[in-house]
N, C-alpha and C. Protein backbone atom coordinates (compact mmCIF):
# COMPACT_ATOMS: atom_id res chain seq x y z
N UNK A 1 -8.68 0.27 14.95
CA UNK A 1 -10.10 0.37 14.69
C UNK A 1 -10.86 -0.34 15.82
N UNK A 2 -12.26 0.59 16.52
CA UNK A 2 -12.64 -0.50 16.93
C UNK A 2 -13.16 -1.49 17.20
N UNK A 3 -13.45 -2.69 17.51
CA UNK A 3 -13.95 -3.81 17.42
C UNK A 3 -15.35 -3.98 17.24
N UNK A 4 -16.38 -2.89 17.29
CA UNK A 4 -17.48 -2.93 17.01
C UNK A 4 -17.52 -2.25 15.33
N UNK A 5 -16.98 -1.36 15.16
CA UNK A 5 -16.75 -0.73 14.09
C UNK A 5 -16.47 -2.12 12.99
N UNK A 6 -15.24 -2.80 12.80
CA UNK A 6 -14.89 -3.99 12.33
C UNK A 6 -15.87 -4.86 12.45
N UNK A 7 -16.63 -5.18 12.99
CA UNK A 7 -17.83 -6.22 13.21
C UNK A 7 -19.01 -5.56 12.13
N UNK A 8 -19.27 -4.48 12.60
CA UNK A 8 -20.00 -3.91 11.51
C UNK A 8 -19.74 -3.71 10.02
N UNK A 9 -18.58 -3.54 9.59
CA UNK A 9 -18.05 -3.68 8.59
C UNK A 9 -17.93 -5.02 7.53
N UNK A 10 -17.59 -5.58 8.70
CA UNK A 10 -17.46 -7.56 8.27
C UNK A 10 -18.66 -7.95 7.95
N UNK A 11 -19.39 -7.40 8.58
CA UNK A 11 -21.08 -8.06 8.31
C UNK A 11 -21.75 -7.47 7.12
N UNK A 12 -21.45 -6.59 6.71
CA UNK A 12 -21.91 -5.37 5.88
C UNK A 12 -21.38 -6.22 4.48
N UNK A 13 -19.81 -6.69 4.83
CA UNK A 13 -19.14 -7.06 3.74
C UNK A 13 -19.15 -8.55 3.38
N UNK A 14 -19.64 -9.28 4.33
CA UNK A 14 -19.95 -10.69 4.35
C UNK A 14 -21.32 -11.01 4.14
N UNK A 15 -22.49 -9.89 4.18
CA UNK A 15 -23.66 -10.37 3.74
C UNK A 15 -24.11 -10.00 2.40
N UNK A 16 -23.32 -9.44 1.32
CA UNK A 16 -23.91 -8.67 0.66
C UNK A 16 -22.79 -9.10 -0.51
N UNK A 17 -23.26 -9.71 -1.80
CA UNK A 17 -22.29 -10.11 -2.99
C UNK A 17 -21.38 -8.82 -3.59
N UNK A 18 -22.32 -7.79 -3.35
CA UNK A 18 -21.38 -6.56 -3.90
C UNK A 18 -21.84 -5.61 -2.96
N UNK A 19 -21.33 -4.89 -1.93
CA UNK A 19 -20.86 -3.79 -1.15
C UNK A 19 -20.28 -2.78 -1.37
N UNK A 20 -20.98 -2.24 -2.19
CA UNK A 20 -20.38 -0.40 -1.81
C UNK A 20 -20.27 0.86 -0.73
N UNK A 21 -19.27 1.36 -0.26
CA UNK A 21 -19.00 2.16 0.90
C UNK A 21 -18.57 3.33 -0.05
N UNK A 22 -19.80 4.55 0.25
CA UNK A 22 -19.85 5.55 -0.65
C UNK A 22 -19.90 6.59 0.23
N UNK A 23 -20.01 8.19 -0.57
CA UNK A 23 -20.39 9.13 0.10
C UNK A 23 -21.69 9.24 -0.68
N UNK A 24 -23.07 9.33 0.11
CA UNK A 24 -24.21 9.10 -0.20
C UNK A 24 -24.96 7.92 -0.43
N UNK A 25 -25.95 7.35 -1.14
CA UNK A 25 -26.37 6.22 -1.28
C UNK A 25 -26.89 6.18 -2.80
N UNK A 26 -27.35 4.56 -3.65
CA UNK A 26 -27.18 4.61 -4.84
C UNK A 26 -28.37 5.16 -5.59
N UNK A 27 -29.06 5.96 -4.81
CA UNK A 27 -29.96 6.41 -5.78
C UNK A 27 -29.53 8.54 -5.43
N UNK A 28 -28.73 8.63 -4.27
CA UNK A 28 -28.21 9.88 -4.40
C UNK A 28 -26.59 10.36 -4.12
N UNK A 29 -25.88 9.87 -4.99
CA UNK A 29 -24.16 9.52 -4.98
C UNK A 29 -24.05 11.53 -4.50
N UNK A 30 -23.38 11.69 -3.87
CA UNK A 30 -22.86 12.82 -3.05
C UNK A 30 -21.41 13.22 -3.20
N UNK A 31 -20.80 12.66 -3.96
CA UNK A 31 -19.65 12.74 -4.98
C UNK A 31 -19.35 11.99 -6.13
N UNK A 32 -18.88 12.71 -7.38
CA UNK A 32 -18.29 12.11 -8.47
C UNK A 32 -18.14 10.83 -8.38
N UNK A 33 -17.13 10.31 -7.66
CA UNK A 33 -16.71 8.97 -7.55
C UNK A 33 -17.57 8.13 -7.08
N UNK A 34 -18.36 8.45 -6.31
CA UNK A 34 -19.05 7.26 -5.92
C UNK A 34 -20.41 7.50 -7.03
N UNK A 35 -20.81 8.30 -7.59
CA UNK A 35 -21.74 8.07 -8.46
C UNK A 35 -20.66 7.65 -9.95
N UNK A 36 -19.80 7.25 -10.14
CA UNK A 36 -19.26 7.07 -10.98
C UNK A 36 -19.61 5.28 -10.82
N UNK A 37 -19.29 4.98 -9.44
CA UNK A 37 -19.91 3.39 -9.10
C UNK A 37 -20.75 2.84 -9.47
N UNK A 38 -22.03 4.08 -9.08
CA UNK A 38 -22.99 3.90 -8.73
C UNK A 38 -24.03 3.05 -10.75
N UNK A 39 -23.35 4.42 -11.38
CA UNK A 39 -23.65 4.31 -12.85
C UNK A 39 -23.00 3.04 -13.74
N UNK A 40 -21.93 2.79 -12.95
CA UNK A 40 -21.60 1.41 -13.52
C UNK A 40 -22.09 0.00 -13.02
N UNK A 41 -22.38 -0.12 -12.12
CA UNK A 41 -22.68 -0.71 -11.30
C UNK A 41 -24.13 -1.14 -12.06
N UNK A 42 -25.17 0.27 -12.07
CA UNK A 42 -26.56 -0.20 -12.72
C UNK A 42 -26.39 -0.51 -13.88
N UNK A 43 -25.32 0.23 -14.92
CA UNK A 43 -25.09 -0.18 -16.42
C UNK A 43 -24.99 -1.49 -16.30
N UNK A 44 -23.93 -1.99 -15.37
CA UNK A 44 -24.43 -4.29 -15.59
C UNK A 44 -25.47 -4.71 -15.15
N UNK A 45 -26.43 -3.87 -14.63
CA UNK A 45 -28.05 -4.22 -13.94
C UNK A 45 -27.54 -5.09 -12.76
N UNK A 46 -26.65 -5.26 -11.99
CA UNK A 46 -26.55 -5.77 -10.90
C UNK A 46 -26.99 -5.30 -9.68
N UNK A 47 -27.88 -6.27 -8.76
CA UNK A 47 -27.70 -5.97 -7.25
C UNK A 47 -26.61 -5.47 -6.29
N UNK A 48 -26.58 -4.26 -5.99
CA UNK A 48 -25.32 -3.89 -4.87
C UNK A 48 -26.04 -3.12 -3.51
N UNK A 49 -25.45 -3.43 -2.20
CA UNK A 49 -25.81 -2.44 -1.39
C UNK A 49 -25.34 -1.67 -1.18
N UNK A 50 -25.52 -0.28 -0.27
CA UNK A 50 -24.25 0.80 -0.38
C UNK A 50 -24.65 0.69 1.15
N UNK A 51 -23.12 1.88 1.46
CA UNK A 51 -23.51 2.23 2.76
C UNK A 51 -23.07 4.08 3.07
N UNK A 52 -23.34 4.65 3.01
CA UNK A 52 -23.33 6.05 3.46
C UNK A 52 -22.20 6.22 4.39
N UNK A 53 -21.33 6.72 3.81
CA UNK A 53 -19.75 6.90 5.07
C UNK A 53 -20.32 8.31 5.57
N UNK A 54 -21.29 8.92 5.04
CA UNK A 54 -21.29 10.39 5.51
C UNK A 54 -21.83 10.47 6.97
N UNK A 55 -22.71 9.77 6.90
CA UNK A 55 -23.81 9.68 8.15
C UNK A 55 -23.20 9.15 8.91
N UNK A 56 -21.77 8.30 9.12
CA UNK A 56 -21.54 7.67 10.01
C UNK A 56 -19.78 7.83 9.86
N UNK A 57 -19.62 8.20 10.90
CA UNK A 57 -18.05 9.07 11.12
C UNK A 57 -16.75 7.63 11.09
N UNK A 58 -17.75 7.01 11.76
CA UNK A 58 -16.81 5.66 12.46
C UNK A 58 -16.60 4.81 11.43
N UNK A 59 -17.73 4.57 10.38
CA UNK A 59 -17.57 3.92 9.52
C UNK A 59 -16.66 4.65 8.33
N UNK A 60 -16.79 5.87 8.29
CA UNK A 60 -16.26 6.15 7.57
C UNK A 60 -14.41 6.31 7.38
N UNK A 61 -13.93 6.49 8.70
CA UNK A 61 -12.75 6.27 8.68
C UNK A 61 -12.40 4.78 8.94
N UNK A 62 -12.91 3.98 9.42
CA UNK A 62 -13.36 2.20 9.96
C UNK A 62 -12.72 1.57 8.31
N UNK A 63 -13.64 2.22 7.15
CA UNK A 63 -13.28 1.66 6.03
C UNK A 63 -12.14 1.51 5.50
N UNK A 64 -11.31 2.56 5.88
CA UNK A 64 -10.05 3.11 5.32
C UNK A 64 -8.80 2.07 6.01
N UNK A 65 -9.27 2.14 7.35
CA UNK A 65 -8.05 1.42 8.01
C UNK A 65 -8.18 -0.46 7.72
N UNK A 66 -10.04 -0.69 7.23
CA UNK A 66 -10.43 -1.87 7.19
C UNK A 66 -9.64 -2.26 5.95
N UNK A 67 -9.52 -1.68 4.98
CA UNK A 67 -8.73 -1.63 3.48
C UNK A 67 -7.57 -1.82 3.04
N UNK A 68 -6.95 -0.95 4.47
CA UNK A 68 -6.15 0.15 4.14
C UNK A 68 -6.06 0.47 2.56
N UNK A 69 -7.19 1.22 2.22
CA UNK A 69 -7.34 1.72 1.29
C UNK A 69 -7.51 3.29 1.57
N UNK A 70 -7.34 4.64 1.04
CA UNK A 70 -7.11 5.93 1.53
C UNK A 70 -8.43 6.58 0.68
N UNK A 71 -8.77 6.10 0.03
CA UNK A 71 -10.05 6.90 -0.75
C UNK A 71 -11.61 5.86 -0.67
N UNK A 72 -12.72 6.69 -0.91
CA UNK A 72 -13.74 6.20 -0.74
C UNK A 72 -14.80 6.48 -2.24
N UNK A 73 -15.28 5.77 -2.87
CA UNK A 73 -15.89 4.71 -2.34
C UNK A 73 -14.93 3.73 -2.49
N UNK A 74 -15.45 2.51 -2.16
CA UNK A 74 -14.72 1.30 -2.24
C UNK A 74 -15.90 0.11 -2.17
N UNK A 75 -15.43 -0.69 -3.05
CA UNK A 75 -16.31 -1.96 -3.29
C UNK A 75 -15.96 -3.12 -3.49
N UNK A 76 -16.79 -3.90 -2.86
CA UNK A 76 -15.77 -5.25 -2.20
C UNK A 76 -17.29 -6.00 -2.95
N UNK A 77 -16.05 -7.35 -3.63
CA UNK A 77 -17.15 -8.24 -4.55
C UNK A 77 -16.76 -9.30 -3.55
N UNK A 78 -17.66 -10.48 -3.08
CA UNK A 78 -18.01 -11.46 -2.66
C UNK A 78 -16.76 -11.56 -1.34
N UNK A 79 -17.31 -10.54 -0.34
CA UNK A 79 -16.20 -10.22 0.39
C UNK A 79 -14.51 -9.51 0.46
N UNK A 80 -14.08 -10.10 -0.87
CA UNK A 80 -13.08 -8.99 -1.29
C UNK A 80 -13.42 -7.64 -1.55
N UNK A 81 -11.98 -6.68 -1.44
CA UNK A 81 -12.17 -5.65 -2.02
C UNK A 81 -11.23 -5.43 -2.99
N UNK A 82 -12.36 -5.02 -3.91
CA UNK A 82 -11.90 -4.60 -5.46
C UNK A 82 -10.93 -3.70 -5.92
N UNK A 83 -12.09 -2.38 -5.28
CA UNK A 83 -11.06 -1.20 -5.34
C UNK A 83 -12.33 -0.17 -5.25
N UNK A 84 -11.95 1.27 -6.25
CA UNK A 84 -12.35 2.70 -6.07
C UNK A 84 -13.12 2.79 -7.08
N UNK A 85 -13.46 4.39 -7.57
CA UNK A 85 -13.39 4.42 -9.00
C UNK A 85 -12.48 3.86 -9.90
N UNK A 86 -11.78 4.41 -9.86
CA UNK A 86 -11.04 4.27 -10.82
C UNK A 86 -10.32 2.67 -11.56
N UNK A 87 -10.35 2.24 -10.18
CA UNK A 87 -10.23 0.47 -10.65
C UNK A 87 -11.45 0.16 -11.11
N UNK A 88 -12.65 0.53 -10.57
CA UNK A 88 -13.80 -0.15 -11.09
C UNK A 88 -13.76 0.12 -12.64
N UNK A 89 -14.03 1.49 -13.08
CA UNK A 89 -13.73 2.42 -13.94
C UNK A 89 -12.90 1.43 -15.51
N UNK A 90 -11.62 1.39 -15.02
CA UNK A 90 -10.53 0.42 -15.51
C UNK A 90 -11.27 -1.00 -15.70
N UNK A 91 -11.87 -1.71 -14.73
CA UNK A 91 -12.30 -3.40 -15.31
C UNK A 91 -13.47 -3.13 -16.04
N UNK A 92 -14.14 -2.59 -15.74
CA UNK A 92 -15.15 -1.95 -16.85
C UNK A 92 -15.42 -2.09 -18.42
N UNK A 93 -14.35 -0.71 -18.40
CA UNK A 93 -13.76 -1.12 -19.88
C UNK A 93 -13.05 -1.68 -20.27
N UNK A 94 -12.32 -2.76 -19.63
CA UNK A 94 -11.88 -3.88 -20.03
C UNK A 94 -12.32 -5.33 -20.28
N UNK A 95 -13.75 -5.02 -19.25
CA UNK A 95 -14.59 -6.41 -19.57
C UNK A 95 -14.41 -6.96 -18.43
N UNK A 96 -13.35 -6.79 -17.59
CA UNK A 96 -12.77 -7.76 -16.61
C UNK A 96 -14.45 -8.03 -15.33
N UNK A 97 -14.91 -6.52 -15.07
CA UNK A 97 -15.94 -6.12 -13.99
C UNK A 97 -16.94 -7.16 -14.25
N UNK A 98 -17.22 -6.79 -15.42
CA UNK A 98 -18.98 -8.36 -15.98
C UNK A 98 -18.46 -9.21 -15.28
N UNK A 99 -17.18 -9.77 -15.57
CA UNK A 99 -17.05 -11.45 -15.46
C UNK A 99 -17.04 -11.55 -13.47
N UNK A 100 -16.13 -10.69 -13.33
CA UNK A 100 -15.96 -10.79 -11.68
C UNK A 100 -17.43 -10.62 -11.18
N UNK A 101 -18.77 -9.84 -11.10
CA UNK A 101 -19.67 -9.77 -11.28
C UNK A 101 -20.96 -10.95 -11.16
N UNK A 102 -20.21 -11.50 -12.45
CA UNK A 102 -21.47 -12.64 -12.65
C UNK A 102 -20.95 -13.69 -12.01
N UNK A 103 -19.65 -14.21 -11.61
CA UNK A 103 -19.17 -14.94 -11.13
C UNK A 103 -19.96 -14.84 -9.36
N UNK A 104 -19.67 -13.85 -8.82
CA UNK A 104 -19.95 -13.88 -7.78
C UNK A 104 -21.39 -13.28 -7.38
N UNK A 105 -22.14 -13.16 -8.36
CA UNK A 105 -23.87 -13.30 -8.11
C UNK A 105 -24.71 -14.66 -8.44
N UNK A 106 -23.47 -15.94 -9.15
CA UNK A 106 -23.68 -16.85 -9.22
C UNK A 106 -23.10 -17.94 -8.07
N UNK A 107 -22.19 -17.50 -7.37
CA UNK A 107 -21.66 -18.52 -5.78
C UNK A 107 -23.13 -17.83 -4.95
């Protein structure tokens, strides 16, 4: 990956308590999955930023190798990354998402 790409990424993911890397943005999700985020995400009324992999080629494969994670979206809480749908999806209804959540809109 390269080094500007990663810089951009790091910053994206280091300034922001919850970071989403979607196809589209959170008021127009451009696939299932990332509006699947998007709806959970507002269901806890939390602050998140997104970032549009569509519009941007570099970022969009940048994420994958940044992860090595193979699917998109992906959302990284207080610099970690979480996961996809489907993990989000999963802590969700388990309760686990609130707590990780409030934890890290409170550091």
């Amino acid at each position: 990956m390269d080094t500007a790409v990663k810089d951009r990424i790091d910053q994206m993911v280091q300034s922001n308590p919850i970071m989403v890397f979607m196809k589209g943005n959170k008021l127009m999700p451009q696939c299932g999955f990332s509006n699947n985020v998007v709806q959970i995400l507002n269901i806890l009324g939390v602050p998140f930023e997104t970032c549009d992999v569509l519009a941007d080629p570099d970022i969009r494969q940048g994420i994958k190798e940044y992860s090595n994670w193979p699917t998109i979206p992906q959302v990284y809480v207080n610099g970690e990354f979480l996961g996809g749908s489907d993990i989000l999806i999963e802590l969700y209804q388990n309760g686990q998402l609130q707590e990780i959540v409030q934890v890290a809109l409170a550091s």
